[in-house]
C-alpha atoms as a PDB file:
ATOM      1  CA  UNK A   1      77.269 172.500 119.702  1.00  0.00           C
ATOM      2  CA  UNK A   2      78.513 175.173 121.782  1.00  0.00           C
ATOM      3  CA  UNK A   3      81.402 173.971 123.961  1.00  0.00           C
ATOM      4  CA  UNK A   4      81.877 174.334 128.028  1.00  0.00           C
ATOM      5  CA  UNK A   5      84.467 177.478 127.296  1.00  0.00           C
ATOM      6  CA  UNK A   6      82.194 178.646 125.380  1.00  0.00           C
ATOM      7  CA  UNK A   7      78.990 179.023 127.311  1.00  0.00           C
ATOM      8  CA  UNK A   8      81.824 180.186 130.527  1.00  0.00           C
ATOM      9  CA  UNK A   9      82.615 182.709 128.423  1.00  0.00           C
ATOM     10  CA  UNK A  10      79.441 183.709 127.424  1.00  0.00           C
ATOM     11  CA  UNK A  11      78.024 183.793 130.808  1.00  0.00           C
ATOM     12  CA  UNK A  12      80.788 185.756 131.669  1.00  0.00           C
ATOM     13  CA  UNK A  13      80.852 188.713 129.347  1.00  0.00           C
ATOM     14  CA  UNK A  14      77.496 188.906 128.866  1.00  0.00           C
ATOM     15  CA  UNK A  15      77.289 189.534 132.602  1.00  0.00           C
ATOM     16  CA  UNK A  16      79.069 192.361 132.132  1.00  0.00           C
ATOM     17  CA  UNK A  17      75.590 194.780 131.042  1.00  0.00           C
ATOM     18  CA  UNK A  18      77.723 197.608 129.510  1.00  0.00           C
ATOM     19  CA  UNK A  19      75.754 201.525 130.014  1.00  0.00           C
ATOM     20  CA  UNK A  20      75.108 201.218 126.175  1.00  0.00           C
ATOM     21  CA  UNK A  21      71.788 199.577 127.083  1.00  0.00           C
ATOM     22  CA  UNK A  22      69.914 202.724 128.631  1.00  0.00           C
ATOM     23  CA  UNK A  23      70.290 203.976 124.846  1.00  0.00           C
ATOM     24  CA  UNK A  24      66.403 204.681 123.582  1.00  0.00           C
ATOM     25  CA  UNK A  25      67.257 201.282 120.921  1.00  0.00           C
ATOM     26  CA  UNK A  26      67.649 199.081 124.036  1.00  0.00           C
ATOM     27  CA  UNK A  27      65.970 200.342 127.017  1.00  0.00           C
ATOM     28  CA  UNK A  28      64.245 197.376 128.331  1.00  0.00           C
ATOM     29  CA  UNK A  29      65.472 194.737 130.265  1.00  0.00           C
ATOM     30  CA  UNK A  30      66.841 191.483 128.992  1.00  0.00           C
ATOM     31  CA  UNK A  31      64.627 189.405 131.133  1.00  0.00           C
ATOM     32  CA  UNK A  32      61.832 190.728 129.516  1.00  0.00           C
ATOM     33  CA  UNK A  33      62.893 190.566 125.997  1.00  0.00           C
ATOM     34  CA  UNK A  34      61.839 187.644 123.611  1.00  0.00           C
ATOM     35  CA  UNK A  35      64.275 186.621 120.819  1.00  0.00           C
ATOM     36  CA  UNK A  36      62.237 184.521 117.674  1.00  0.00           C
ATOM     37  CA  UNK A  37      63.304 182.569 115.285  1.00  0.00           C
ATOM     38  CA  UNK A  38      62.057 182.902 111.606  1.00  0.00           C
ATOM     39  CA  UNK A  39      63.149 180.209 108.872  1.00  0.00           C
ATOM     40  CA  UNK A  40      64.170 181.630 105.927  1.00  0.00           C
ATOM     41  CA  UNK A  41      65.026 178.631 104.158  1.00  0.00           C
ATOM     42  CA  UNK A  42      66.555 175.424 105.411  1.00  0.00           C
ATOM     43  CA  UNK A  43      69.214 176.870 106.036  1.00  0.00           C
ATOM     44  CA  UNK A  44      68.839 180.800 107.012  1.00  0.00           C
ATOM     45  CA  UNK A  45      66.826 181.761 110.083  1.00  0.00           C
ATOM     46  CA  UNK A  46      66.524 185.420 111.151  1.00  0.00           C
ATOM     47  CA  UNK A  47      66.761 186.222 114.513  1.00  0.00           C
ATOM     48  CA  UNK A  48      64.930 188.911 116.316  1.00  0.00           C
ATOM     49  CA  UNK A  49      64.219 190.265 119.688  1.00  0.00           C
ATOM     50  CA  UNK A  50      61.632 192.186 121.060  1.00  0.00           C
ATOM     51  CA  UNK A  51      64.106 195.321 122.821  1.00  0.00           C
ATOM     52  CA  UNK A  52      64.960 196.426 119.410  1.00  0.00           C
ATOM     53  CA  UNK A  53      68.281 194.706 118.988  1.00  0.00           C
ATOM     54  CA  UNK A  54      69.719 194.073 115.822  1.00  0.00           C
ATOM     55  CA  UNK A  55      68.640 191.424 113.361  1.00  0.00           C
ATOM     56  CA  UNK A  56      70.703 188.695 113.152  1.00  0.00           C
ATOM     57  CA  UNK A  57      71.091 185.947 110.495  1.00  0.00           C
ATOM     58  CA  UNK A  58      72.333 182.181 111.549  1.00  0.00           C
ATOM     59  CA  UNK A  59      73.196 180.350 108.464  1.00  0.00           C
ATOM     60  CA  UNK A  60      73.820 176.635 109.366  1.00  0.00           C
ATOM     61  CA  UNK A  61      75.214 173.468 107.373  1.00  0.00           C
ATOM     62  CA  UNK A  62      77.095 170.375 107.771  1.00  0.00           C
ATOM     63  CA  UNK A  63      80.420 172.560 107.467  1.00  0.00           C
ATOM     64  CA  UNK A  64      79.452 174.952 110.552  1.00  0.00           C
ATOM     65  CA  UNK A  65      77.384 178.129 110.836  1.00  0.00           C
ATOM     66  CA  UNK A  66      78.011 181.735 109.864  1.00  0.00           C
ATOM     67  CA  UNK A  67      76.699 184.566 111.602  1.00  0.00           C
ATOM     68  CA  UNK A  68      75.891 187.812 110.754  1.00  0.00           C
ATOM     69  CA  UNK A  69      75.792 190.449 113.582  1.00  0.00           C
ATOM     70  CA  UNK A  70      75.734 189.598 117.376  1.00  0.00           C
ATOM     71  CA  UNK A  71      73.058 191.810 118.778  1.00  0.00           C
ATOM     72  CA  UNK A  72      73.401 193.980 122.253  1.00  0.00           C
ATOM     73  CA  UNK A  73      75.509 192.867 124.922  1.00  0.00           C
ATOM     74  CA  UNK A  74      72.479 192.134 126.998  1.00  0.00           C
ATOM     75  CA  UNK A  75      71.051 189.776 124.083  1.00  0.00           C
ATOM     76  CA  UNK A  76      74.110 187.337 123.738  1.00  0.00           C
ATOM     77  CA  UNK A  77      73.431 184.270 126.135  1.00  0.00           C
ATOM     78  CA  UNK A  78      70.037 184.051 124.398  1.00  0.00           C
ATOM     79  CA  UNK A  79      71.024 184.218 121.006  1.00  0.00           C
ATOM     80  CA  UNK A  80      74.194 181.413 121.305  1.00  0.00           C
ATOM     81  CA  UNK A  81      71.191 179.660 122.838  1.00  0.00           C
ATOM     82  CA  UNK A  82      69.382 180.139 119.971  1.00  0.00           C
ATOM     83  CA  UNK A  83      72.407 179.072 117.572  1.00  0.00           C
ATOM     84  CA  UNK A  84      72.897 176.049 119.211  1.00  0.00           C
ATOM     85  CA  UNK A  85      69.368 174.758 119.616  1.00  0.00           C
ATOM     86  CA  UNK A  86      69.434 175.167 115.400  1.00  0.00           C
ATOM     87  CA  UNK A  87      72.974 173.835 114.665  1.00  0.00           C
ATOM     88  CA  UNK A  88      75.179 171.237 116.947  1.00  0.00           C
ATOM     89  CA  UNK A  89      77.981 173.096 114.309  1.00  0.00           C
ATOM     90  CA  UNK A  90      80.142 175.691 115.388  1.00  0.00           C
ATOM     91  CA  UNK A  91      80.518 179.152 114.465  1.00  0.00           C
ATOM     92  CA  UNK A  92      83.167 179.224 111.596  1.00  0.00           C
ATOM     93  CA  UNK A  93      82.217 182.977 110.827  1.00  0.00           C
ATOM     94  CA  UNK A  94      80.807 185.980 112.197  1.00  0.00           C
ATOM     95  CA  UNK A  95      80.370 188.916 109.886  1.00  0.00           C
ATOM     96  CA  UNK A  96      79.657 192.262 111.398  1.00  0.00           C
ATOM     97  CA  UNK A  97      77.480 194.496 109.397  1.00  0.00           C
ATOM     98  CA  UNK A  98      78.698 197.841 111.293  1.00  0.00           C
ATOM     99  CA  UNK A  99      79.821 198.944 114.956  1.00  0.00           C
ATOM    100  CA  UNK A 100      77.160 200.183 116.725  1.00  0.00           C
ATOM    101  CA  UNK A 101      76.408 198.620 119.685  1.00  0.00           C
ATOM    102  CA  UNK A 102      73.520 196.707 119.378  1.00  0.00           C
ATOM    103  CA  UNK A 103      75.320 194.867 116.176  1.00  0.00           C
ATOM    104  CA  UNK A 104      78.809 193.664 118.330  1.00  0.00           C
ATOM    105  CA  UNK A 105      77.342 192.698 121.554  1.00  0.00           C
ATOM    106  CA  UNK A 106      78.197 189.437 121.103  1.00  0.00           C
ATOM    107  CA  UNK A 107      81.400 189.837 119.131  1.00  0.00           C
ATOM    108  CA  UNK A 108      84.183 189.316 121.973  1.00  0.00           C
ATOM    109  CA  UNK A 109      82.386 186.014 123.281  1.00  0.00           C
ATOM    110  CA  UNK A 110      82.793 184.744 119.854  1.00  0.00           C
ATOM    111  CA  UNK A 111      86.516 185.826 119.225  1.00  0.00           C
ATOM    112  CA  UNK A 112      87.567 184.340 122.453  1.00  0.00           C
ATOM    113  CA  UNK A 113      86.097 181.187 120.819  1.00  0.00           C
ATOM    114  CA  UNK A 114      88.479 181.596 117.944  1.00  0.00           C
ATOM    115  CA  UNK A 115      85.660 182.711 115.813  1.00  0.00           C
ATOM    116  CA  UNK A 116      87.308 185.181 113.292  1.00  0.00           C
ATOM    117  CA  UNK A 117      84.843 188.139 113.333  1.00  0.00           C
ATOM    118  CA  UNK A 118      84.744 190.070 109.763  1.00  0.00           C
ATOM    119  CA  UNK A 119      83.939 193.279 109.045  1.00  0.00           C
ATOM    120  CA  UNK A 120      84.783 196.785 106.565  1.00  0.00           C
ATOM    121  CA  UNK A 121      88.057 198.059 107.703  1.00  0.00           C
ATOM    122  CA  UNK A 122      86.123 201.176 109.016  1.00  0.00           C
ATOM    123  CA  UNK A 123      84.609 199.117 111.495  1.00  0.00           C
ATOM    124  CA  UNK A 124      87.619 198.003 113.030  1.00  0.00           C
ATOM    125  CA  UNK A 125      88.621 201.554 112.978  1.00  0.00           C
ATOM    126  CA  UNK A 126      85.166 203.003 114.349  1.00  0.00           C
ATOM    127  CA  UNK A 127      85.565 200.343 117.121  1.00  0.00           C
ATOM    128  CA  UNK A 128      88.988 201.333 118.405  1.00  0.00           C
ATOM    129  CA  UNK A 129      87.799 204.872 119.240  1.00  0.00           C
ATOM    130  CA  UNK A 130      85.496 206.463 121.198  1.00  0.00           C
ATOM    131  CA  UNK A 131      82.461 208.176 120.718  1.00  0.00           C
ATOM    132  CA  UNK A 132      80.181 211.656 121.217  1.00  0.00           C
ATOM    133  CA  UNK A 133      77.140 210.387 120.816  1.00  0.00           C
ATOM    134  CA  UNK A 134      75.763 214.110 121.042  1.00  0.00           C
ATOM    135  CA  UNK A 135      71.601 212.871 119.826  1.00  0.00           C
ATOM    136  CA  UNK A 136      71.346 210.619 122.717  1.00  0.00           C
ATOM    137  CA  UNK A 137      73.942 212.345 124.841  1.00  0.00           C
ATOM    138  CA  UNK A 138      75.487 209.722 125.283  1.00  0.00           C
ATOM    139  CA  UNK A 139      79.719 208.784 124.918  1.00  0.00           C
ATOM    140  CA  UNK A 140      80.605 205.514 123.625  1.00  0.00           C
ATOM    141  CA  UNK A 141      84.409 204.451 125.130  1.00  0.00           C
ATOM    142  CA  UNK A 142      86.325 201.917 122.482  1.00  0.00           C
ATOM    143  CA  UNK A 143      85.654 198.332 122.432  1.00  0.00           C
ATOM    144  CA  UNK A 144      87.867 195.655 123.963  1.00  0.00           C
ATOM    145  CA  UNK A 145      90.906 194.238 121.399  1.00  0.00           C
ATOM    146  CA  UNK A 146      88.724 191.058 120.882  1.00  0.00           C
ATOM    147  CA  UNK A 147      85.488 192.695 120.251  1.00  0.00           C
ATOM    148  CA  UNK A 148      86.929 194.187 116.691  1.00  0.00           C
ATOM    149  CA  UNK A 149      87.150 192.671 113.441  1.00  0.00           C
ATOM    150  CA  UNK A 150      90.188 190.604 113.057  1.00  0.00           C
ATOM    151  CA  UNK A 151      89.256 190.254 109.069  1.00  0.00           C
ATOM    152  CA  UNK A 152      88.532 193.060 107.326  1.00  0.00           C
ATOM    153  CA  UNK A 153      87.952 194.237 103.764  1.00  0.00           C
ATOM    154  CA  UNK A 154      87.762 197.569 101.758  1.00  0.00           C
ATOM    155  CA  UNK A 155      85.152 196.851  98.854  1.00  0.00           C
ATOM    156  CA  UNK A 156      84.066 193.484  98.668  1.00  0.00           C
ATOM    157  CA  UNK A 157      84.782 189.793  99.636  1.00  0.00           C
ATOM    158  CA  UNK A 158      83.338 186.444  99.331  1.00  0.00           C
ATOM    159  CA  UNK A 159      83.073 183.903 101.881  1.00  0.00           C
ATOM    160  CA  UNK A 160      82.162 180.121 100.401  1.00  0.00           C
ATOM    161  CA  UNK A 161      80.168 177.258 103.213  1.00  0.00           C
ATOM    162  CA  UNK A 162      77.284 174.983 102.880  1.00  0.00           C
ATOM    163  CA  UNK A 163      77.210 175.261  98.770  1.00  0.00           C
ATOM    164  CA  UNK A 164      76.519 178.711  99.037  1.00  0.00           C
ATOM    165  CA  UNK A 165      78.299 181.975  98.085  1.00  0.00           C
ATOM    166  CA  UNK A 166      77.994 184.586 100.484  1.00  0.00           C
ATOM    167  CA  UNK A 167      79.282 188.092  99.197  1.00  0.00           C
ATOM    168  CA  UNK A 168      80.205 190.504 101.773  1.00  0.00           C
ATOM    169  CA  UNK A 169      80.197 193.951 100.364  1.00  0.00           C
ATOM    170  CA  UNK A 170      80.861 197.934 101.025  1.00  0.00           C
ATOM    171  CA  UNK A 171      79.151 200.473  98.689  1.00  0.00           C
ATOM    172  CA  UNK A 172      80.624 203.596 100.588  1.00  0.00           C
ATOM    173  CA  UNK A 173      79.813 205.568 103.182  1.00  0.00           C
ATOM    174  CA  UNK A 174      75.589 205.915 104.235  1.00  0.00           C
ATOM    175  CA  UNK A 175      74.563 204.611 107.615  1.00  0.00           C
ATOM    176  CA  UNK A 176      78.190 204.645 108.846  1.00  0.00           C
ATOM    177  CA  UNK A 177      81.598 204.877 106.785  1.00  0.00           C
ATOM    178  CA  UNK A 178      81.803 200.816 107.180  1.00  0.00           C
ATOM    179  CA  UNK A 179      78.135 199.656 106.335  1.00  0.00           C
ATOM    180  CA  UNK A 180      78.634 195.976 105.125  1.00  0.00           C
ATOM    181  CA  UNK A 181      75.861 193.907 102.858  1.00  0.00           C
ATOM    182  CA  UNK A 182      75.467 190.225 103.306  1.00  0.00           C
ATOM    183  CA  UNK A 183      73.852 188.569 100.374  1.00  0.00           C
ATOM    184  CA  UNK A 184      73.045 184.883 100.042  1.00  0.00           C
ATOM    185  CA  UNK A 185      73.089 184.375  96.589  1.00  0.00           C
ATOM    186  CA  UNK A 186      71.903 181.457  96.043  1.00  0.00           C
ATOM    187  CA  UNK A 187      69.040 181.766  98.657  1.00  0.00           C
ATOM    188  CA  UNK A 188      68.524 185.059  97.622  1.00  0.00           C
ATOM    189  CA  UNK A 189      68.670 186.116 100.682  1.00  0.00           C
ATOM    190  CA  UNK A 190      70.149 189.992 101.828  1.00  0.00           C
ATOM    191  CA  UNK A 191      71.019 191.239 105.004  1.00  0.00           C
ATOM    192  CA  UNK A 192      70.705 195.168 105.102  1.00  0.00           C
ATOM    193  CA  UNK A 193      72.415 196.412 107.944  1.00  0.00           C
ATOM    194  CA  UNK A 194      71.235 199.134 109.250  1.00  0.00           C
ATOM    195  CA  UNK A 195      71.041 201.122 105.850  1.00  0.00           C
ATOM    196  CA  UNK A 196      67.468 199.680 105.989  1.00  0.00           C
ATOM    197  CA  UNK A 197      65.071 200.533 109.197  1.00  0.00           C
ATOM    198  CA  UNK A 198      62.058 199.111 108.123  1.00  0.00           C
ATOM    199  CA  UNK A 199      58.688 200.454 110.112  1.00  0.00           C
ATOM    200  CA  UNK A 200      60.852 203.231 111.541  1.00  0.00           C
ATOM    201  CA  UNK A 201      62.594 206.628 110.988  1.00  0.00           C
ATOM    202  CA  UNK A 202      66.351 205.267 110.913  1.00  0.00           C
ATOM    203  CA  UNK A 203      68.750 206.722 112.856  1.00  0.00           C
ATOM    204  CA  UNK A 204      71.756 207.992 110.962  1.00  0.00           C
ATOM    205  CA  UNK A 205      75.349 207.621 111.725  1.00  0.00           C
ATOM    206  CA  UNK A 206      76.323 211.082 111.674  1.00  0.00           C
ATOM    207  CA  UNK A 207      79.241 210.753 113.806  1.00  0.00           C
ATOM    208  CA  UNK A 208      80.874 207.959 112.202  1.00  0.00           C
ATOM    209  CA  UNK A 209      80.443 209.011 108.883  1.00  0.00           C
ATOM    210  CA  UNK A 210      77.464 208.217 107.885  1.00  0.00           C
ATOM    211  CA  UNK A 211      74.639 210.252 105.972  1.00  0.00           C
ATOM    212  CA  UNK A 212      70.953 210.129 104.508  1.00  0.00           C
ATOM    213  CA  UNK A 213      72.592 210.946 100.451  1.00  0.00           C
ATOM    214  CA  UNK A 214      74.905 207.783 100.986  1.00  0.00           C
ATOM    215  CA  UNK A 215      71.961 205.585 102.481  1.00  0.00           C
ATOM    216  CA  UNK A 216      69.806 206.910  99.778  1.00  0.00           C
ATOM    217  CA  UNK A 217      72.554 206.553  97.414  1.00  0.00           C
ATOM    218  CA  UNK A 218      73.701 202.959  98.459  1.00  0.00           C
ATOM    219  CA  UNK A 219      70.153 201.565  98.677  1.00  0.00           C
ATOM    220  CA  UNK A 220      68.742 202.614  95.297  1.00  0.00           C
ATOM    221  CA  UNK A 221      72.537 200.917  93.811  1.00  0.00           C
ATOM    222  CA  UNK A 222      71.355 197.598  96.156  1.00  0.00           C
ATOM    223  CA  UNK A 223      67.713 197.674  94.762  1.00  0.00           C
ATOM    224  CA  UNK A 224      69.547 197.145  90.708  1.00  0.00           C
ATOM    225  CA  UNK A 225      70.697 194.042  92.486  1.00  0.00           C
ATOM    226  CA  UNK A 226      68.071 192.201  93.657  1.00  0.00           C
ATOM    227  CA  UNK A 227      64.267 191.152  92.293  1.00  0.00           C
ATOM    228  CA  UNK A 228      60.760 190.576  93.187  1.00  0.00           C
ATOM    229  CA  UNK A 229      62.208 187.213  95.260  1.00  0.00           C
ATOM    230  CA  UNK A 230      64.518 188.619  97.267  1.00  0.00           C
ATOM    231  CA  UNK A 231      63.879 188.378 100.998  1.00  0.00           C
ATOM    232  CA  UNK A 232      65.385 191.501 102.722  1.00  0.00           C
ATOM    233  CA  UNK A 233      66.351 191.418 106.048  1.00  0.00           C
ATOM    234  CA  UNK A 234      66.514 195.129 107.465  1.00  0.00           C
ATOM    235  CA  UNK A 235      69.067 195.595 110.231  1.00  0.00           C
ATOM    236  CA  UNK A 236      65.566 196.611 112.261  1.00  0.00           C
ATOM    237  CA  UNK A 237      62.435 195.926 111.657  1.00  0.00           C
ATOM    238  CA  UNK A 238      60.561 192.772 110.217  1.00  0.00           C
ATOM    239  CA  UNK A 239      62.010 190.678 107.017  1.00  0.00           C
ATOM    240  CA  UNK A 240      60.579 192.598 104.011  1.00  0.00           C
ATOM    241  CA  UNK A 241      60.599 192.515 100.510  1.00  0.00           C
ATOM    242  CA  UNK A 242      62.303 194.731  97.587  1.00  0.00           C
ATOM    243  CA  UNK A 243      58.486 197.038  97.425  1.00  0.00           C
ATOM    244  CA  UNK A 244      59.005 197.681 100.841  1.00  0.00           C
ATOM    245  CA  UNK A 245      62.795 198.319 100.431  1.00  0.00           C
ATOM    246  CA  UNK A 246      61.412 200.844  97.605  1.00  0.00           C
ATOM    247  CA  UNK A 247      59.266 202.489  99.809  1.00  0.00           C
ATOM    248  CA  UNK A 248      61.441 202.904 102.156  1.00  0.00           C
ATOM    249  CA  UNK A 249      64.315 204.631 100.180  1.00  0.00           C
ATOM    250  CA  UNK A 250      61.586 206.981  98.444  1.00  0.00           C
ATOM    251  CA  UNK A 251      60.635 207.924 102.074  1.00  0.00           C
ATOM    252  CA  UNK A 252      64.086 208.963 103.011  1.00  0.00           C
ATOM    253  CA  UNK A 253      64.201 210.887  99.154  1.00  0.00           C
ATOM    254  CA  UNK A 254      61.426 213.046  99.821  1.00  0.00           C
ATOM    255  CA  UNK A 255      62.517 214.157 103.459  1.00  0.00           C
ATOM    256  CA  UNK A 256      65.997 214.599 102.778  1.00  0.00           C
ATOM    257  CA  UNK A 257      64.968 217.117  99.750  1.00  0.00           C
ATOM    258  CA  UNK A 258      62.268 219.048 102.197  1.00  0.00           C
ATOM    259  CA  UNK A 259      64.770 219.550 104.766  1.00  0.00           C
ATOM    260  CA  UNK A 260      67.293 220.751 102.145  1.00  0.00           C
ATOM    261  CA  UNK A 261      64.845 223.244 100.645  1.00  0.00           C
ATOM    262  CA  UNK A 262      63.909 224.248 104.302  1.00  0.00           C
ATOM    263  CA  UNK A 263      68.072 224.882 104.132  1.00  0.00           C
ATOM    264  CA  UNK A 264      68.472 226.706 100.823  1.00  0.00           C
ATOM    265  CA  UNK A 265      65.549 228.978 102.310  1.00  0.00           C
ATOM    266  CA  UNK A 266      68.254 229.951 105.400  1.00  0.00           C
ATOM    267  CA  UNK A 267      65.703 228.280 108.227  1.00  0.00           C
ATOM    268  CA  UNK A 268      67.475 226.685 111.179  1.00  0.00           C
ATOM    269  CA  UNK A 269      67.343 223.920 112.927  1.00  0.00           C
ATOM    270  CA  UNK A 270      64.232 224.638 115.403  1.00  0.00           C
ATOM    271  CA  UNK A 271      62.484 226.098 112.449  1.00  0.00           C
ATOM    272  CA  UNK A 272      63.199 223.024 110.097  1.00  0.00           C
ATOM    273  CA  UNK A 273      61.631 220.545 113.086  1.00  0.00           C
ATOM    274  CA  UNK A 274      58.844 223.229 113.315  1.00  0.00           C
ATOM    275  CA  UNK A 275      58.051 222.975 109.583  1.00  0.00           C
ATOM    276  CA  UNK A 276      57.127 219.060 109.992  1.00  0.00           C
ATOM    277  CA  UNK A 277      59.377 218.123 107.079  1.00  0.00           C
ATOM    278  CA  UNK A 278      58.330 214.333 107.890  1.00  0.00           C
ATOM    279  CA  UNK A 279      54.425 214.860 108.748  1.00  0.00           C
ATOM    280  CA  UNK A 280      53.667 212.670 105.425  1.00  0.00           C
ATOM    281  CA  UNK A 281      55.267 209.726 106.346  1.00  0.00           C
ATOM    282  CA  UNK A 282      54.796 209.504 110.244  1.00  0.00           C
ATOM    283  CA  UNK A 283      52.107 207.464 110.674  1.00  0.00           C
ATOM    284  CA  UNK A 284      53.856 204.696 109.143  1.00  0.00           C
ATOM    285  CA  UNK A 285      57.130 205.393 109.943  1.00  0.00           C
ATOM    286  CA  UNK A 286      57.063 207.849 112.882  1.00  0.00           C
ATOM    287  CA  UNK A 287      56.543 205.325 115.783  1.00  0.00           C
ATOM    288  CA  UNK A 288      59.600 203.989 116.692  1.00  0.00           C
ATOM    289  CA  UNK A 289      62.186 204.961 118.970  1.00  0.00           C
ATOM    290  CA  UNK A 290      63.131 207.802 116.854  1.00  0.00           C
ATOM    291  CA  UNK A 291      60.387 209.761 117.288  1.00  0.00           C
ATOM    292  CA  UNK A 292      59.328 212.198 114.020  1.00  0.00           C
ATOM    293  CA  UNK A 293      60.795 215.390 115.464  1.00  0.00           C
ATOM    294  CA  UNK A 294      64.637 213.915 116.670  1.00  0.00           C
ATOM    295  CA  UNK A 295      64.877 212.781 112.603  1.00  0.00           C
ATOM    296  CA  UNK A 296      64.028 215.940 111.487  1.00  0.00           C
ATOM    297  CA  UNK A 297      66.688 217.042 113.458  1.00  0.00           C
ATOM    298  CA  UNK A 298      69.224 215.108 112.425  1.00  0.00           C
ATOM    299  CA  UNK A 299      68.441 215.049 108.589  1.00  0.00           C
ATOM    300  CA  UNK A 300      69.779 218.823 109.497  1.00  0.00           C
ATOM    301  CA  UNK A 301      72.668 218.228 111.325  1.00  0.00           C
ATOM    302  CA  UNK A 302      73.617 215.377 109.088  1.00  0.00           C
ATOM    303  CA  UNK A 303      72.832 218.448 105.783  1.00  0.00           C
ATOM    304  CA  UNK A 304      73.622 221.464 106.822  1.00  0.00           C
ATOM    305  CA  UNK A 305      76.786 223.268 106.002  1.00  0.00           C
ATOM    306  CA  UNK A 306      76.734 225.199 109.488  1.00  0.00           C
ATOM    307  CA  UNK A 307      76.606 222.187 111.367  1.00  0.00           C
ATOM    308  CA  UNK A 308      80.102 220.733 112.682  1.00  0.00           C
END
């Protein structure tokens, strides 16, 4: 169960609504947000909230909980409220699946716990500089000391609790340069990150390294990995299944080869979006709050050579 310091602290930082949240992922308010609570097994529950917020995983047992990813800043008091209605335990881990925003919210109420937060190495670095968030025009300042990752790792790591083996792994750069996976292995159980949007054009970490080959790249090396069981949590979107994972990655295939022939051919940018490179696919993927046109656009920022 949480203790006193703990929920002071909570209440406290997550007062502190940073700008981040007037991004198009997490425009509405927190009051009016709901934050569920799926059971994966006995033992793994995905969280999700209504705003858009990351997914989170809460992974209980009688030696304490890991988490995986700590949602917006805006979503924290609800989803420590969700952690400890599920587990009197405390947090002995939180891994951090990349540094955007709406993944860390959380991440300095937990470290000034003494929760070790875990993460790539790139995250660390991504999360002690600031950002030009040029898509959403938006600049991102550096996060706190005790928001970053106090454990990191290059290419893999494995973290053992509760009779299971949880590897923690980085396949290279694709949604951002320090994308990590989170697979349950014995629940067969894998958290995505966002390399995996499900429902939704994904938005691509362009600025920190990341790009639609790696994601393509990185997901079709994930898919050799896991089978027909798997549950596959996306880092948006509802919990999905290694078809839908397919789908998804063939999706992302066939747009990022239009918009590279629409390259080869010398069009720009304007003319690329004008040329509905996506059209196919936006009915089922084109409502979210990347909207058909803006992915377009930055499949060719992310590809072309003209682009900085």
């Amino acid at each position: 169960m949480f203790t006193h310091p703990r929920k002071i602290l909570s209440l406290l930082v997550c007062a502190a609504i940073v700008f981040l949240s007037s991004l198009p992922v997490y425009a509405r308010e927190a009051t009016d947000v709901q934050l569920t609570v799926q059971a994966l097994t006995e033992q793994l529950y995905l969280l999700q909230d209504s705003a858009g917020s990351g997914n989170s995983i809460v992974f209980i047992g009688d030696e304490g909980v890991l988490l995986v990813d700590t949602k917006a800043t805006t979503m924290c008091d609800k989803l420590f409220e969700k952690i400890e209605a599920l587990s009197e335990k405390p947090i002995r881990f939180a891994v951090i699946t990349h540094w955007h925003f709406d993944h860390v919210g959380g991440n300095e109420t937990i470290a000034n716990t003494g929760t070790p937060l875990i993460a790539h190495a790139n995250v660390r670095k991504q999360m002690g500089v600031g950002h030009d968030m040029k898509i959403f025009d938006k600049t991102v300042p550096p996060s706190p000391e005790a928001a970053r990752p106090i454990v990191t790792f290059e290419k893999e790591m494995a973290i053992h609790l509760n009779g299971e083996t949880i590897r923690v792994f980085h396949l290279g750069a694709g949604h951002t340069d320090g994308d990590g996976v989170v697979f349950f292995q014995n629940a067969n159980v894998i958290h995505m990150g966002d390399l995996f949007f499900q429902g939704i054009y994904p938005y691509i970490g362009i600025y920190s390294g990341g790009t639609i080959n790696g994601m393509i790249t990185n997901i079709k090396q994930i898919l050799t990995m896991i089978n027909e069981n798997t549950k596959v949590v996306p880092g948006h979107g509802p919990l999905s299944t290694k078809a839908e994972l397919q789908n998804y990655v063939s999706m992302l295939t066939t747009v990022r080869d239009k918009v590279s022939r629409l390259i080869e051919k010398g069009r720009k940018i304007e003319e690329v979006v004008a040329e509905k490179p996506t059209q196919a696919f936006d009915e089922t993927w084109g409502k979210g709050f990347l909207p058909p046109d803006q992915f377009a656009r930055l499949v060719y920022m992310d590809l072309s050579p003209e682009m900085p």
